[in-house]
C-alpha atoms as a PDB file:
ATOM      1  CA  UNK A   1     -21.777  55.687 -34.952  1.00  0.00           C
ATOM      2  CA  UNK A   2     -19.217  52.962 -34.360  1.00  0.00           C
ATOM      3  CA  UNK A   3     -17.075  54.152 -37.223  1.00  0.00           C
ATOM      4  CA  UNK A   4     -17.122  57.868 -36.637  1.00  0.00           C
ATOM      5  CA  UNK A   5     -15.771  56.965 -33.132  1.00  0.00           C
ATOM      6  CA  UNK A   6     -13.134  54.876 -35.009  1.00  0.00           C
ATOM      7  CA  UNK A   7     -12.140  57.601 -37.052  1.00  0.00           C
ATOM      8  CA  UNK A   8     -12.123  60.011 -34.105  1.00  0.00           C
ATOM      9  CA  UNK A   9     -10.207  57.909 -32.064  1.00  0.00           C
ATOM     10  CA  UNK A  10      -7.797  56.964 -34.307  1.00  0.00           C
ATOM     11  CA  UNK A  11      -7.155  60.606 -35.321  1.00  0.00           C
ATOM     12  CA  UNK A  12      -5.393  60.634 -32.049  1.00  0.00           C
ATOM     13  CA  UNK A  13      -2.819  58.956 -33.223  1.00  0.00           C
ATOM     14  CA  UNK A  14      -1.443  61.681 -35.840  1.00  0.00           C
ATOM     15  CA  UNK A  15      -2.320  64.484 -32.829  1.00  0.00           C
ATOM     16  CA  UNK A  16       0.396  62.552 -30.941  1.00  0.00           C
ATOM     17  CA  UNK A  17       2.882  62.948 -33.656  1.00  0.00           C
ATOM     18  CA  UNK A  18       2.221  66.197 -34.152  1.00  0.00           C
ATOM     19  CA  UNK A  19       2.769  67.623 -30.477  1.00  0.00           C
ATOM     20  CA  UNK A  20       5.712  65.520 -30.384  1.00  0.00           C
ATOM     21  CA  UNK A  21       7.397  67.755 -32.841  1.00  0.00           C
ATOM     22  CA  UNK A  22      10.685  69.093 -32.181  1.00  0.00           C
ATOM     23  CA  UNK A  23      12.140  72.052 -30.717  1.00  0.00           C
ATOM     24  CA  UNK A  24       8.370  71.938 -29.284  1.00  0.00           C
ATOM     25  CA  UNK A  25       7.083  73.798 -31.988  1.00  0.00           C
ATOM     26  CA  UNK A  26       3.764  72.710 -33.575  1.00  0.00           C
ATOM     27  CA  UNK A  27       3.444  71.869 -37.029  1.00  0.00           C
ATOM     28  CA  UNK A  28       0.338  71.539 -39.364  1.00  0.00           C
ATOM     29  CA  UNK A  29      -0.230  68.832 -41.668  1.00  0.00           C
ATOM     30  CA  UNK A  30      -2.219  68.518 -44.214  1.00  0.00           C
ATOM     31  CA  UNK A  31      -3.737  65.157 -46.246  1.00  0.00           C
ATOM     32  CA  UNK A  32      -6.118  64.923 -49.249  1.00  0.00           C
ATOM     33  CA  UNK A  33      -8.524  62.262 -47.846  1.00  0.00           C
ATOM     34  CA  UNK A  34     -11.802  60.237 -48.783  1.00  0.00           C
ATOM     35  CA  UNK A  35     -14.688  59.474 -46.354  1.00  0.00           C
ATOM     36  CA  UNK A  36     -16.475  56.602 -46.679  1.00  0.00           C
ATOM     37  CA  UNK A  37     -20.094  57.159 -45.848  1.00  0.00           C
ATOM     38  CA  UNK A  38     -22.970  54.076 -45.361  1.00  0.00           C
ATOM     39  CA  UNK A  39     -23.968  55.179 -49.018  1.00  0.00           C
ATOM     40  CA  UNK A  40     -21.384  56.754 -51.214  1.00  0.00           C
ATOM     41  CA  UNK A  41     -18.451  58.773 -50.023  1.00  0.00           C
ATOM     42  CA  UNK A  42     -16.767  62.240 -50.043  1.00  0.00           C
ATOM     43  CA  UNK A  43     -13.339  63.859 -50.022  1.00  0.00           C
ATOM     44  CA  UNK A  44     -11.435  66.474 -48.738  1.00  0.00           C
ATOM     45  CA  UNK A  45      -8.544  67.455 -46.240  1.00  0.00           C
ATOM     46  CA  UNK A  46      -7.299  66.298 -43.337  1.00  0.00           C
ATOM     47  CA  UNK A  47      -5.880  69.315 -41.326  1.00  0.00           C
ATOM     48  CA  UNK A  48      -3.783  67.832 -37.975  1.00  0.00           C
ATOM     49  CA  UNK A  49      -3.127  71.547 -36.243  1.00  0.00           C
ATOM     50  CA  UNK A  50      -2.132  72.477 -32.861  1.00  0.00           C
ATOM     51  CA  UNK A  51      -5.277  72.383 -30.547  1.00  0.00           C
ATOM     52  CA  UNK A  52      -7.852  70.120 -32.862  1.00  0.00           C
ATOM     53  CA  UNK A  53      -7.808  67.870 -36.295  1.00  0.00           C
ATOM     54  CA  UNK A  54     -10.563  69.015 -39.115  1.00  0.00           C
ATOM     55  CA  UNK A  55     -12.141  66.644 -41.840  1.00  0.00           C
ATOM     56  CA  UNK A  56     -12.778  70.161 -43.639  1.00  0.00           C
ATOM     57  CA  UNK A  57     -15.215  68.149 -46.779  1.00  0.00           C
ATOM     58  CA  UNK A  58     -15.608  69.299 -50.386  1.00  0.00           C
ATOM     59  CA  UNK A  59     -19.304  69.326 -48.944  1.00  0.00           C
ATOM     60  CA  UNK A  60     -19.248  71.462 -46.044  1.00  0.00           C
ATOM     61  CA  UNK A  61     -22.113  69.624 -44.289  1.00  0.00           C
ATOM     62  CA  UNK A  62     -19.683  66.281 -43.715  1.00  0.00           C
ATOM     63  CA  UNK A  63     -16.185  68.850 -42.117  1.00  0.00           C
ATOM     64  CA  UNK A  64     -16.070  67.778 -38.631  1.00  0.00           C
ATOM     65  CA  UNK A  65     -13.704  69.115 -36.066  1.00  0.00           C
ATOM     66  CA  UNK A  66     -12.556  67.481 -33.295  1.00  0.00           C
ATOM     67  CA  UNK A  67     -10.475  68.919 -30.133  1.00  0.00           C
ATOM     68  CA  UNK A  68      -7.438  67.409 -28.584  1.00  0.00           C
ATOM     69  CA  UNK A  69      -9.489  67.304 -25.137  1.00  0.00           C
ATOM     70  CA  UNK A  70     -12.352  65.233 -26.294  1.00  0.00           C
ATOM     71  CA  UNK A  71     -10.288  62.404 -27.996  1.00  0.00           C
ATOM     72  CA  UNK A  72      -9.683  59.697 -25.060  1.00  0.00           C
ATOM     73  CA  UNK A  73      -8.622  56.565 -27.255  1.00  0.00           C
ATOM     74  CA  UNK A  74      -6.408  55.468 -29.905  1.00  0.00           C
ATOM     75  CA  UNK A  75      -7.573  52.878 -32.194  1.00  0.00           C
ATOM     76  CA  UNK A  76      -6.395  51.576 -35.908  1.00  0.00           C
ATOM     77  CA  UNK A  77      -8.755  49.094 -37.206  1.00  0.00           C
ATOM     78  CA  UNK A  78      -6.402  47.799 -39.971  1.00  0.00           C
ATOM     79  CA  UNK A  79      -3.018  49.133 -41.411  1.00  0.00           C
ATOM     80  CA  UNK A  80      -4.431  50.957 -44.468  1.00  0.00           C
ATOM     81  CA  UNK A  81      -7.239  52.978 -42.736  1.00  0.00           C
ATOM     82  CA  UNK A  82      -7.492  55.612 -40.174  1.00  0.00           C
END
């Protein structure tokens, strides 16, 4: 639970950049990522877009989406994970 608040949270971070884009325009960016699960792991994108950010998984059951509104915290743990 901890860590899927982590990654939530930290998401936040990349939201920030993204509505700080110039001319005020939004942009969309897109990142081949891997989750790392208790047991094993699985990969996918992460899509940063103008009102949420989506884990969208190879395996649909693992694509989360989370809204702008309902992140309240930035946190990194370390500088090589989000």
């Amino acid at each position: 639970m901890a860590r899927r608040r982590a990654l939530r949270l930290s998401l936040a971070l990349a939201a920030g950049l993204l509505l700080g884009a110039p001319g005020g325009q939004a942009k969309t960016f897109t990142y081949k990522v891997k989750h790392e699960h208790t047991v094993g792991s699985c990969q996918g994108e992460l899509v940063i877009g103008e009102t949420d950010i989506r884990f969208e998984a190879d395996n649909r059951k693992d694509s989360r989406i989370w809204a702008y509104t309902h992140i309240k915290k930035i946190e990194r743990p370390d500088l090589n994970r989000l």
